[in-house]
Protein backbone atom coordinates (compact mmCIF):
# COMPACT_ATOMS: atom_id res chain seq x y z
CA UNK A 1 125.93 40.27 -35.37
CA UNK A 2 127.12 40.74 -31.96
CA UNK A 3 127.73 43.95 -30.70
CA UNK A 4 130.13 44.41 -27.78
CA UNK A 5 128.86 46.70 -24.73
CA UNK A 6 131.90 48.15 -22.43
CA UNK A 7 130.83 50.02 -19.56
CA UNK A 8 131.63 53.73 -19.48
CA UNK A 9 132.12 54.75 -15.94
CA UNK A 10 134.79 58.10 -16.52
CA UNK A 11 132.15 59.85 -18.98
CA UNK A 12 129.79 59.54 -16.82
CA UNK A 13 131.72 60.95 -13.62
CA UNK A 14 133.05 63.11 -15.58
CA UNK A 15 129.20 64.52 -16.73
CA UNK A 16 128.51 64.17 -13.05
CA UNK A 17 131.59 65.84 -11.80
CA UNK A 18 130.93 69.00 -14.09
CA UNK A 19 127.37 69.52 -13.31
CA UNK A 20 128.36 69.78 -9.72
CA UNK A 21 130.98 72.70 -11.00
CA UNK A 22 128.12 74.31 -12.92
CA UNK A 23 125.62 74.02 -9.66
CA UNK A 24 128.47 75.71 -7.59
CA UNK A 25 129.03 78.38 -10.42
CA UNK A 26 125.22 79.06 -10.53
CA UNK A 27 125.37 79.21 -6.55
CA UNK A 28 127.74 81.58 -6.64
CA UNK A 29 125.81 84.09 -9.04
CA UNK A 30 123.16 83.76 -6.67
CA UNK A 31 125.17 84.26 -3.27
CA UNK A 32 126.34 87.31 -4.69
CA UNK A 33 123.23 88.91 -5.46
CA UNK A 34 121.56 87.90 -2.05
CA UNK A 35 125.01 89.57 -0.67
CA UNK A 36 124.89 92.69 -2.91
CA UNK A 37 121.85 94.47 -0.46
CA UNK A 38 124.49 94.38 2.38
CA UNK A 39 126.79 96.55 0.49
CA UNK A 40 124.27 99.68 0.52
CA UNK A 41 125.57 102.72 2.41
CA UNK A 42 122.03 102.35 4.32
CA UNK A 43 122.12 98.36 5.04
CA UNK A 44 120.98 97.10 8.68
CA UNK A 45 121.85 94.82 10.27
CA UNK A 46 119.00 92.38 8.81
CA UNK A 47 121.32 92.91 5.64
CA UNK A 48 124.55 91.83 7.40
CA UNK A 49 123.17 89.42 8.69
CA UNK A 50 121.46 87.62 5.03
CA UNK A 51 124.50 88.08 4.00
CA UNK A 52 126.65 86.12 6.36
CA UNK A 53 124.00 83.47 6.64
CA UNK A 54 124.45 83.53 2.49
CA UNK A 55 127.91 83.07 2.63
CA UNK A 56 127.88 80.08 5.03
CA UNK A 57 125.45 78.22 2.81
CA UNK A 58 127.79 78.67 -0.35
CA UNK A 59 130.83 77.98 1.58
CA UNK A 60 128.88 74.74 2.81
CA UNK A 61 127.73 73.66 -0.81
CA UNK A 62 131.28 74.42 -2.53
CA UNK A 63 132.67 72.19 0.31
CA UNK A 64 130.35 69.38 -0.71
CA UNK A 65 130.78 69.85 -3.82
CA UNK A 66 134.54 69.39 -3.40
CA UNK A 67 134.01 66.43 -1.63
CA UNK A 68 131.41 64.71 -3.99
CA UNK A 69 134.20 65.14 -6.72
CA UNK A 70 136.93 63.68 -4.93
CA UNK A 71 134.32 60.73 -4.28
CA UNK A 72 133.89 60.60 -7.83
CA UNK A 73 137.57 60.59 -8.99
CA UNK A 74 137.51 56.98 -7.50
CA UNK A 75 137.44 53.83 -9.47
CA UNK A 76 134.53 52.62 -8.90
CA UNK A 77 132.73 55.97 -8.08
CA UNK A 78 131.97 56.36 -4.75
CA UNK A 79 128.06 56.82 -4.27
CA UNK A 80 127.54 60.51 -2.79
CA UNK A 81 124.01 59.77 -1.21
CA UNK A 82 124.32 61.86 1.96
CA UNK A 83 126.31 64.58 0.47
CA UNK A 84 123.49 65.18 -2.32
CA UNK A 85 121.03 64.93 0.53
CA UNK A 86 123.05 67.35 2.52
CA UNK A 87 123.25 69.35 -0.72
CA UNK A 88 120.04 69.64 -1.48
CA UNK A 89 118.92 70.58 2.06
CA UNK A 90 121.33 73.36 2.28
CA UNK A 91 120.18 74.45 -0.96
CA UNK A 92 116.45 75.05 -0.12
CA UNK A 93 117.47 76.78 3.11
CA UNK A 94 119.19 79.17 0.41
CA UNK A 95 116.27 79.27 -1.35
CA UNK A 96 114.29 80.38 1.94
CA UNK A 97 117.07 83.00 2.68
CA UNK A 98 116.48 84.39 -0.46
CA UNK A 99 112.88 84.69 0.19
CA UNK A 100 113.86 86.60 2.90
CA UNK A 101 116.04 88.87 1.10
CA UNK A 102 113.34 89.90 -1.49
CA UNK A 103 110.82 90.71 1.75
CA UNK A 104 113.69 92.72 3.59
């Protein structure tokens, strides 16, 4: 018996293309509570300033994540190696800021 193997490339971008929504979704969650200290009556400038820093991070990774996307809407897929490098950087420079914003 011979079984016949066809190569499923749209599944898989389409897996691939989700998880990056998810990722940006989950981002988002988390940009808004490292934002939310800012938005006490008392808030410094230290605040402010997490904040903004916050909000260029997710505005980076929902840019890349736009991008890897529209890479992977092509036929074939177009490999996304620096933007998930890129993506992952900017992600554990979140991760520090957020660090910070528990300390503060």
């Amino acid at each position: 018996m011979t079984v016949e193997w066809t190569e499923d490339r749209g599944a898989a971008a389409e897996r691939t293309r989700l998880a990056w929504r998810r990722t940006v979704l989950a981002a988002t969650v988390v940009f808004l509570l490292a934002a939310r200290p800012a938005f006490d009556p008392d808030a410094g400038a230290a605040q402010w300033i997490n904040a903004a820093l916050g909000g260029i991070g997710w505005s980076a990774l929902v840019a890349l994540a736009y991008r890897r996307a529209r890479g992977l809407e092509r036929r074939p897929p177009h490999p996304g190696r620096r933007t998930i490098t890129a993506y992952a950087l900017i992600t554990v420079a979140l991760a520090a800021l957020a660090g910070l914003v528990v300390m503060l």
